[in-house]
C-alpha atoms as a PDB file:
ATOM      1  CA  UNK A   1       0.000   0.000   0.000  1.00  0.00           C
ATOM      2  CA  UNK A   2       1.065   3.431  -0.018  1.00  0.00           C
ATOM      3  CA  UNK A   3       2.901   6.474  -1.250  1.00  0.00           C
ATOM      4  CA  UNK A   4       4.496   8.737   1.780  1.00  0.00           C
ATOM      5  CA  UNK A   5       6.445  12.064   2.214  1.00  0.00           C
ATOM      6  CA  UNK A   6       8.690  13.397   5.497  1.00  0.00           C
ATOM      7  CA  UNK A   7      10.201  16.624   6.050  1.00  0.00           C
ATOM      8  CA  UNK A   8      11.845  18.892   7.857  1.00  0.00           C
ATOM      9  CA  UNK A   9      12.204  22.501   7.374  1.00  0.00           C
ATOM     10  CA  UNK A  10      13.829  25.373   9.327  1.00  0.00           C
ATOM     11  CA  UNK A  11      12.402  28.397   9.806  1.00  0.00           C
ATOM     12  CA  UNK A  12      12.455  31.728  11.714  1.00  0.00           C
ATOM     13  CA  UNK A  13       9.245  32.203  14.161  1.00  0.00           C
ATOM     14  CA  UNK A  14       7.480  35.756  14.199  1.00  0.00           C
ATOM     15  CA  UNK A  15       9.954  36.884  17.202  1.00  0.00           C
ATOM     16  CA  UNK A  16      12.835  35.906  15.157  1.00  0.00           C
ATOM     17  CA  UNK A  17      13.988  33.023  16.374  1.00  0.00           C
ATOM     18  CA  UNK A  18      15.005  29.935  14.871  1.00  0.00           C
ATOM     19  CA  UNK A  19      12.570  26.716  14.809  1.00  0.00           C
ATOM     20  CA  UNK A  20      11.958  23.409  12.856  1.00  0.00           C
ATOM     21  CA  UNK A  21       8.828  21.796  11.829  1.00  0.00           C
ATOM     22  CA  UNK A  22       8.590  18.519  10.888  1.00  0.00           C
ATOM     23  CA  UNK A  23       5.280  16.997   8.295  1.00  0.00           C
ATOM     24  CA  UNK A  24       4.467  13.491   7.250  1.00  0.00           C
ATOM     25  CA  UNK A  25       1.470  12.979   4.374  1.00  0.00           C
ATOM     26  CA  UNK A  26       0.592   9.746   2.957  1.00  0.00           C
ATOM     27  CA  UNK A  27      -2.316   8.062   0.985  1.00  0.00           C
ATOM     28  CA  UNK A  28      -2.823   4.589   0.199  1.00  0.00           C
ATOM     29  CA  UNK A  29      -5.656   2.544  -1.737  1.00  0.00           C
ATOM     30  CA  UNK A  30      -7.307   1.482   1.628  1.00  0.00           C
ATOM     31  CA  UNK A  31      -9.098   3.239   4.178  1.00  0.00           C
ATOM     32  CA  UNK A  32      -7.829   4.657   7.527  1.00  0.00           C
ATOM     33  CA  UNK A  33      -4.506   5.202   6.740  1.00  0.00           C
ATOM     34  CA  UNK A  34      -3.640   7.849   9.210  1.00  0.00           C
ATOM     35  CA  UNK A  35      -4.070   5.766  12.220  1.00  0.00           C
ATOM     36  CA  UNK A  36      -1.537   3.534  10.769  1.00  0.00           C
ATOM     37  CA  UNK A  37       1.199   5.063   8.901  1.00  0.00           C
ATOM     38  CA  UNK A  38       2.429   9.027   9.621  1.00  0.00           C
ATOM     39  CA  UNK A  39       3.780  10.018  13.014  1.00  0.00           C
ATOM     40  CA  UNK A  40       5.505  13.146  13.765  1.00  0.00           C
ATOM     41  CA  UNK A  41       6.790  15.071  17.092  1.00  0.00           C
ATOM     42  CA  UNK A  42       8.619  17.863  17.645  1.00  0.00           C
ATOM     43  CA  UNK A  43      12.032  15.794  17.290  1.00  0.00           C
ATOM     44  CA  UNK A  44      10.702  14.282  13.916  1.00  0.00           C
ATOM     45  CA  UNK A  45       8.196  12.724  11.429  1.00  0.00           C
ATOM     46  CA  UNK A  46       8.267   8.926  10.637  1.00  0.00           C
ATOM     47  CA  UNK A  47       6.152   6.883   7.801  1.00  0.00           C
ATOM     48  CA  UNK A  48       5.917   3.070   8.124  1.00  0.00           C
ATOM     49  CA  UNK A  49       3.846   1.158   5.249  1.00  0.00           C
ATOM     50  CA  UNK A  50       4.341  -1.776   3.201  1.00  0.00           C
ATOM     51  CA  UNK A  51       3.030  -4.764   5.014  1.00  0.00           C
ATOM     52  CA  UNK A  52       3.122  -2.083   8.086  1.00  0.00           C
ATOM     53  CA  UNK A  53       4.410  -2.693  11.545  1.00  0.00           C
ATOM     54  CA  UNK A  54       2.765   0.020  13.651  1.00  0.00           C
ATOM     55  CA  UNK A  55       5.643   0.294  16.195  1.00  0.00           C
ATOM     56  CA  UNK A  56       7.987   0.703  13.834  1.00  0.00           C
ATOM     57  CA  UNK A  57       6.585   4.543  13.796  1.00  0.00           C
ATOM     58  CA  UNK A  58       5.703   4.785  17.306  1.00  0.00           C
ATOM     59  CA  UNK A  59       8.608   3.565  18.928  1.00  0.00           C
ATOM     60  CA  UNK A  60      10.519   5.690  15.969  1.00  0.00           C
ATOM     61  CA  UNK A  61       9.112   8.611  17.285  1.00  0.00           C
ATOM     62  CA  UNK A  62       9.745   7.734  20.827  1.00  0.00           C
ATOM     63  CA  UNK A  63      13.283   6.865  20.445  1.00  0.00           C
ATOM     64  CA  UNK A  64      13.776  10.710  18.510  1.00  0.00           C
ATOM     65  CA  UNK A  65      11.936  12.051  21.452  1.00  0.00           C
ATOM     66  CA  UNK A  66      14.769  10.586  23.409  1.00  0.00           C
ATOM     67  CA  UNK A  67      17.502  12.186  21.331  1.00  0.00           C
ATOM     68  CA  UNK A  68      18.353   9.227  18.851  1.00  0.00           C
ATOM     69  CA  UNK A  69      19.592  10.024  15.670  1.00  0.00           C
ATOM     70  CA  UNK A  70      16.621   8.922  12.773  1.00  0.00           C
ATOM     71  CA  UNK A  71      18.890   6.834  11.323  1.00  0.00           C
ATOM     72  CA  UNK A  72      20.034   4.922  14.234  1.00  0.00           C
ATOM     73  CA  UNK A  73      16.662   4.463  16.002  1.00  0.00           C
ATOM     74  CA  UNK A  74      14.875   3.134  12.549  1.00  0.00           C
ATOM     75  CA  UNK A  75      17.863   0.394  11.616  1.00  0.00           C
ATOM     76  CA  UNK A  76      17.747  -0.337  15.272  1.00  0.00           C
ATOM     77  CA  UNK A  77      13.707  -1.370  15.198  1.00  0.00           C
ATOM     78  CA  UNK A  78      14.177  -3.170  11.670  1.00  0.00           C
ATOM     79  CA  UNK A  79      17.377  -4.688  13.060  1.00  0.00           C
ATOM     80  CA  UNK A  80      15.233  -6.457  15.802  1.00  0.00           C
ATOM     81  CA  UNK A  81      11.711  -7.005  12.897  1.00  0.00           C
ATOM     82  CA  UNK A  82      11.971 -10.675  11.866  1.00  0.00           C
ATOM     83  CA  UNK A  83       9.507  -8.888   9.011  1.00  0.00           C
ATOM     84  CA  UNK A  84      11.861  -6.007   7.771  1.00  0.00           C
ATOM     85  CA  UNK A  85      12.211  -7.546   4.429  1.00  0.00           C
ATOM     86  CA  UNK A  86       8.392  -6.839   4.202  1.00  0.00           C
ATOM     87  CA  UNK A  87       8.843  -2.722   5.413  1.00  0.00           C
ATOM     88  CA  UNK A  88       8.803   0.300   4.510  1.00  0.00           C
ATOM     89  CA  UNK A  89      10.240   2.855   6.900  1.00  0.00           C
ATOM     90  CA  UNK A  90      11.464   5.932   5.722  1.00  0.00           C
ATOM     91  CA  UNK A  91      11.090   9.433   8.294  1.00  0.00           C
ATOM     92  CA  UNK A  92      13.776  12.254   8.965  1.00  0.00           C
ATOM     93  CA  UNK A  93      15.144  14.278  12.455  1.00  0.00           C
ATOM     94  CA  UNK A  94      17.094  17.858  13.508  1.00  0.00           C
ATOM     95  CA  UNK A  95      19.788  16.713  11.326  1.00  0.00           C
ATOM     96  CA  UNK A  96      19.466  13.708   9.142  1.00  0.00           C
ATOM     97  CA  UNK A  97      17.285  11.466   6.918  1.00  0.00           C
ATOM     98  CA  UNK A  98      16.409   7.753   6.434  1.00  0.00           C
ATOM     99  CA  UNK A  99      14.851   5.580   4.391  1.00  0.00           C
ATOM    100  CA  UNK A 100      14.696   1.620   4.090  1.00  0.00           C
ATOM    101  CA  UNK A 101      12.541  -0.575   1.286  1.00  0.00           C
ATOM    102  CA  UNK A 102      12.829  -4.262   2.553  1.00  0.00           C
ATOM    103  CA  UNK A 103      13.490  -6.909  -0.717  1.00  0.00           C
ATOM    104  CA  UNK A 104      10.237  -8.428  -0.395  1.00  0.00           C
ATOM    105  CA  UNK A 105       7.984  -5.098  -0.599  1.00  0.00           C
ATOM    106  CA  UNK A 106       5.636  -5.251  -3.384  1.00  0.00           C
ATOM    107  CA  UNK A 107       6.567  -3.999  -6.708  1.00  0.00           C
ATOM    108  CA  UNK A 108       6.835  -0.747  -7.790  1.00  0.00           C
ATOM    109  CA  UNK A 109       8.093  -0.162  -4.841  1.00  0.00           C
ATOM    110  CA  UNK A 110      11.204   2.511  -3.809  1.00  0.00           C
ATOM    111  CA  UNK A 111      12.175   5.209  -2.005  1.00  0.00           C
ATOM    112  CA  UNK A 112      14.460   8.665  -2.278  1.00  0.00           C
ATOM    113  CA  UNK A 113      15.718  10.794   0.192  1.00  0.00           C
ATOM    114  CA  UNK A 114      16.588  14.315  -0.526  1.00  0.00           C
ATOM    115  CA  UNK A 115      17.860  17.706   1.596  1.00  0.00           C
ATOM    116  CA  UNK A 116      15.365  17.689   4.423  1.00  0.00           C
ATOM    117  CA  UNK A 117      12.973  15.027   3.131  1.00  0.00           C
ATOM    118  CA  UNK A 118      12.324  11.261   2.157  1.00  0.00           C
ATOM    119  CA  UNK A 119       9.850  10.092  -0.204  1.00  0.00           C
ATOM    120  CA  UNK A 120       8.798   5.882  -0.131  1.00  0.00           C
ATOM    121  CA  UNK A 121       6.060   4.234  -1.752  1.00  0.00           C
ATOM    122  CA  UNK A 122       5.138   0.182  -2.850  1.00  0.00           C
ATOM    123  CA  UNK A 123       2.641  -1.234  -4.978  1.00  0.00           C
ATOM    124  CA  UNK A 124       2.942   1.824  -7.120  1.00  0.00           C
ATOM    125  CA  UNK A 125       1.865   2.362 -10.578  1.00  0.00           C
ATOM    126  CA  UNK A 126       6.103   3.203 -10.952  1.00  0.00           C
ATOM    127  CA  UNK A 127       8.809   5.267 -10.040  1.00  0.00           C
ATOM    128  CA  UNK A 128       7.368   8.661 -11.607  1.00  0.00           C
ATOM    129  CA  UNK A 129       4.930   8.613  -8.451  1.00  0.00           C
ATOM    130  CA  UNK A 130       7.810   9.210  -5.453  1.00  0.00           C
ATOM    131  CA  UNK A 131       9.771  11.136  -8.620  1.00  0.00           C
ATOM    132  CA  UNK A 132       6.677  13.720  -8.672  1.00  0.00           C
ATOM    133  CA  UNK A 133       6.181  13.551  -5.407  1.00  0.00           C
ATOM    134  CA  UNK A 134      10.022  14.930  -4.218  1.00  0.00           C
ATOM    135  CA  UNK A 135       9.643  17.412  -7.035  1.00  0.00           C
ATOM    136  CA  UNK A 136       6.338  19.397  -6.376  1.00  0.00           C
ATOM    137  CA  UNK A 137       8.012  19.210  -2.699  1.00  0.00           C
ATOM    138  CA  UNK A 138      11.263  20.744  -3.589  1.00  0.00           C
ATOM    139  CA  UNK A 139       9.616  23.115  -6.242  1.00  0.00           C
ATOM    140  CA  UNK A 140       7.393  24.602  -2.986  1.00  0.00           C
ATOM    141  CA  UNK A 141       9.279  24.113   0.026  1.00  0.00           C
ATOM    142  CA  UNK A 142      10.263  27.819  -0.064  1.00  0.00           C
ATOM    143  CA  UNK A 143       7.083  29.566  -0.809  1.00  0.00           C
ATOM    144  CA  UNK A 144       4.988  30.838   2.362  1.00  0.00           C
ATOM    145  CA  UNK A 145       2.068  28.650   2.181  1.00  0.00           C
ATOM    146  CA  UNK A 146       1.836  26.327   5.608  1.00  0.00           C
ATOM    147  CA  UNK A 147       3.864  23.160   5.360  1.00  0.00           C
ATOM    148  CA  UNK A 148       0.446  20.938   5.289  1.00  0.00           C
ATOM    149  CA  UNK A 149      -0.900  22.522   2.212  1.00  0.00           C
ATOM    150  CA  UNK A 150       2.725  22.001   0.528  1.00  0.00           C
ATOM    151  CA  UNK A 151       2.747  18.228   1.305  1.00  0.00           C
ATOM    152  CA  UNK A 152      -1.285  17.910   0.156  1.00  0.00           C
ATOM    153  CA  UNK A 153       0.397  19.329  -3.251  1.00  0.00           C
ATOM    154  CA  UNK A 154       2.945  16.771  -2.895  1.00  0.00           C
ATOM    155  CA  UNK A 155       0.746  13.871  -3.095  1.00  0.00           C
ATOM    156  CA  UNK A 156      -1.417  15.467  -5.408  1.00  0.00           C
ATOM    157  CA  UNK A 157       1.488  15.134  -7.826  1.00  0.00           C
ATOM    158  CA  UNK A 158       2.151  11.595  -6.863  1.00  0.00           C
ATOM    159  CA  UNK A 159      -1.335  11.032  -7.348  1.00  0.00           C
ATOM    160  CA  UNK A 160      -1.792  12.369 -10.337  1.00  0.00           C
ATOM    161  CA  UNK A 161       1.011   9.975 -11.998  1.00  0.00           C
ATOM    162  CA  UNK A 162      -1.121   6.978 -11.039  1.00  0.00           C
ATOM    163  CA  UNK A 163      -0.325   6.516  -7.279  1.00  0.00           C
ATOM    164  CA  UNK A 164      -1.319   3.255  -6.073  1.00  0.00           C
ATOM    165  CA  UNK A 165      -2.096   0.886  -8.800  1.00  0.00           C
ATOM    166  CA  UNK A 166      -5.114  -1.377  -7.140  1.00  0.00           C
ATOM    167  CA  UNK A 167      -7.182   0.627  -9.386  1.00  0.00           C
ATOM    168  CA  UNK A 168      -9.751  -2.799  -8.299  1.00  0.00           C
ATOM    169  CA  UNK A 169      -9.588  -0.889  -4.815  1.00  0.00           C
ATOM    170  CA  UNK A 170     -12.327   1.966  -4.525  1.00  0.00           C
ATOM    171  CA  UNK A 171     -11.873   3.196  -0.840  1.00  0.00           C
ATOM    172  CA  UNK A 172      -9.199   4.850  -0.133  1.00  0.00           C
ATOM    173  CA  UNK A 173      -7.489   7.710   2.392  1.00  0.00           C
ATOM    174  CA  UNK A 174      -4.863  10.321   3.492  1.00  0.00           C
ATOM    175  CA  UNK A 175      -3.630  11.585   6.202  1.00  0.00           C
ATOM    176  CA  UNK A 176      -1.048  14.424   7.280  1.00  0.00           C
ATOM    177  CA  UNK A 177       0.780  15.503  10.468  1.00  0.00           C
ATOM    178  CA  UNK A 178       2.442  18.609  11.010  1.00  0.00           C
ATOM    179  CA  UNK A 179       4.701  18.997  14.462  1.00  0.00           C
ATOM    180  CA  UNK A 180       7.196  22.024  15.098  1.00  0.00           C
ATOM    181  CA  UNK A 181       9.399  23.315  18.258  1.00  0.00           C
ATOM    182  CA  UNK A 182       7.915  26.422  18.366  1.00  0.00           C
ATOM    183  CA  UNK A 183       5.776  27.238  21.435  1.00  0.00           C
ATOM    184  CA  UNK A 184       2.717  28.525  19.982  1.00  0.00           C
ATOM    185  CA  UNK A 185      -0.362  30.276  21.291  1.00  0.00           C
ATOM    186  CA  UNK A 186      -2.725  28.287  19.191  1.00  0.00           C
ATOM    187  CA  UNK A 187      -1.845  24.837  17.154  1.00  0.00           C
ATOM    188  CA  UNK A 188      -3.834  25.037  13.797  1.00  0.00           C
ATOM    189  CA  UNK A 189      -6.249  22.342  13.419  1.00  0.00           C
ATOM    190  CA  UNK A 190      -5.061  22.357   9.719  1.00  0.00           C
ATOM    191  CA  UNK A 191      -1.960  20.546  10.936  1.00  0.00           C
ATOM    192  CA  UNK A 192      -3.288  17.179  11.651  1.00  0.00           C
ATOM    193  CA  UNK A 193      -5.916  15.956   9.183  1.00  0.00           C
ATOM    194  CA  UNK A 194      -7.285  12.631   7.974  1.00  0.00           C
ATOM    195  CA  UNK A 195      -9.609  11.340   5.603  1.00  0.00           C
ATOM    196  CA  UNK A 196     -10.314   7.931   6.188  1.00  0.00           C
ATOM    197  CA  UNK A 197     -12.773   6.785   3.428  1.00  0.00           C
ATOM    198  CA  UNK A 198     -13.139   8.702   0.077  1.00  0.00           C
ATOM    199  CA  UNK A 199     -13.072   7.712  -3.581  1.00  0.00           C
ATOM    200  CA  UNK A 200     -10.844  10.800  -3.803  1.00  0.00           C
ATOM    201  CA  UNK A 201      -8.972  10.931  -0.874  1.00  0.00           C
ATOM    202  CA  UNK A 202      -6.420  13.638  -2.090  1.00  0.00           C
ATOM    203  CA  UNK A 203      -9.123  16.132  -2.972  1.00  0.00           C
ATOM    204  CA  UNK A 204     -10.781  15.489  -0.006  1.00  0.00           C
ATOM    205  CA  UNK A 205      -7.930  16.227   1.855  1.00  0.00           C
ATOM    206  CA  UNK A 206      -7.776  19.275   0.338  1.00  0.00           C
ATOM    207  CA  UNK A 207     -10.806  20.451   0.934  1.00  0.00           C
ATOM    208  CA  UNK A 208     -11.160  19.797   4.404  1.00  0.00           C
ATOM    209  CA  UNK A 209      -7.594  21.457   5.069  1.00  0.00           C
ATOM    210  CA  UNK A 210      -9.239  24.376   3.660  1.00  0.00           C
ATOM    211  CA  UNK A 211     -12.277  24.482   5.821  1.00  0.00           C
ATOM    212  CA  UNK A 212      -9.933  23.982   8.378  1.00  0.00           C
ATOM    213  CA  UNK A 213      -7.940  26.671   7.726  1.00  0.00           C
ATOM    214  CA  UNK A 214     -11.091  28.885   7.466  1.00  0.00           C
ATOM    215  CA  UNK A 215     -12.087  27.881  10.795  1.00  0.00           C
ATOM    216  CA  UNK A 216      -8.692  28.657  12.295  1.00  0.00           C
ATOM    217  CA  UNK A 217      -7.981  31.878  10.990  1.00  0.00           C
ATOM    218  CA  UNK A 218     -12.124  32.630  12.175  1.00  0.00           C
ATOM    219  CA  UNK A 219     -10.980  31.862  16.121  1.00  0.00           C
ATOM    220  CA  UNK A 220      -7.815  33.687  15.736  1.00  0.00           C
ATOM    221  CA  UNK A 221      -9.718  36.497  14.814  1.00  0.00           C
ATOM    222  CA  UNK A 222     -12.599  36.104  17.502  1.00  0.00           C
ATOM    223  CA  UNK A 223     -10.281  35.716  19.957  1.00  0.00           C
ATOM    224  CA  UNK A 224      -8.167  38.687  19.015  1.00  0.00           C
ATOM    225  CA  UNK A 225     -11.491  40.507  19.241  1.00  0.00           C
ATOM    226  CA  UNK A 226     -12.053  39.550  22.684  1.00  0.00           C
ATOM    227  CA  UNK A 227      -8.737  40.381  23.750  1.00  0.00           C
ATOM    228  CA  UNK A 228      -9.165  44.135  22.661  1.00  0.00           C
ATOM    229  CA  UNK A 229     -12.759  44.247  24.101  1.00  0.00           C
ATOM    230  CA  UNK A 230     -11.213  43.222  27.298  1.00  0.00           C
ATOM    231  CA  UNK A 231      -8.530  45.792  26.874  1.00  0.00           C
ATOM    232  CA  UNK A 232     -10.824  48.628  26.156  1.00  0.00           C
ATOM    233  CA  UNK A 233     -13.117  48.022  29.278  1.00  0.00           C
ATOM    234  CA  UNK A 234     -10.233  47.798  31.535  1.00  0.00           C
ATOM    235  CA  UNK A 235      -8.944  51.069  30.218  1.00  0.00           C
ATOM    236  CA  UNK A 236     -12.344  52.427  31.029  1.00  0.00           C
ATOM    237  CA  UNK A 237     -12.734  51.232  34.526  1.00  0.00           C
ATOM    238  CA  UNK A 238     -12.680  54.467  36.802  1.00  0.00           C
END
């Protein structure tokens, strides 16, 4: 199953100071895919897929969270899977990538890893899919649009060369996570998003990123309100 992108990008907060985010997206030709697959924490953003081992991702991001290099915590889980051959595990940290396709994952399967990022997928319609996918990536990653809307335009482009190939396989899904070290006021609920059974799982991710963006920057502004309302009575207290 599966097509999946992980980054990490560096980037200067409103005060000026220097964070990283980290974003996993993936879709796959069967339904629920986010409660399987993307995992992501301040420290990092893993993928697992293929014939998928769950705590391949969660113990990845647990063993980032306790300051292990990516590529030394994921060879050290696959080391100890008597199923590796059968994995896909791919995910990036602060300062490095990784990505492993075991022998035995279905074909077209593959994986690249590029400055910041790592791009895997299996049972693919071929090699264009992860090639589009790294590209639309690399083509946005510097334009100021939020990280989650960049990968939904990665896997558009994945997508849109044919994706999964179990065309036999009508319910599908996608998923992102979105996870950065800044300390924020308000997390936006456009950063973790799934869509867990759609015919057109891409679009639909779209859209409801979009409505969830709306709703967002509607709060933000409410609450912004309400925070000068406040302001103005206290300055008119006696």
């Amino acid at each position: 199953m599966t097509f999946s992108i992980c980054v990490r990008e560096r980037y200067e907060d409103d005060e000026g100071n220097e964070q990283t985010r980290f974003g996993v997206a993936v879709t796959t030709r069967l339904p629920g895919v986010g409660t399987l697959c993307p995992f992501a924490s301040e420290n990092g953003a893993v993928a697992t897929q293929s014939l998928v081992n769950v705590d391949l991702g969660r113990k990845g991001i647990r063993y980032l969270d306790d300051g292990l290099a990516v590529e030394d915590a994921l060879d050290a889980l696959l080391n100890a899977d008597d199923g590796a051959s059968d994995r896909q595990l791919h995910g990036v940290d602060a300062d490095g990538t990784f990505a492993f396709s075991g022998e035995d994952c279905k074909p077209w399967y593959g994986h690249v890893e590029g400055d910041g990022y790592t791009v895997a997928g299996n049972l693919l319609t071929g090699e264009r899919v992860i090639e589009a996918t790294a590209e639309t990536y690399e083509e946005t990653r510097d334009e100021d649009r939020p990280l989650a809307e960049r990968l939904i335009d990665a896997l558009a482009a994945g997508q849109a060369e044919g994706g999964d190939k179990r065309e036999e396989l009508t319910v599908q899904s996608a998923a992102l996570l979105v996870e950065t070290t800044e300390d924020r006021e308000h997390d936006p609920s456009y950063d973790d998003l799934r869509v867990d059974a759609s015919e057109a799982p891409v679009e639909d991710l779209r859209e409801t990123y979009e409505l969830a963006k709306e709703g967002f920057e509607t709060l933000r502004e409410r609450a912004a309100d309400d925070e000068e309302t406040d302001t103005d009575d206290r300055n008119a207290d006696p």
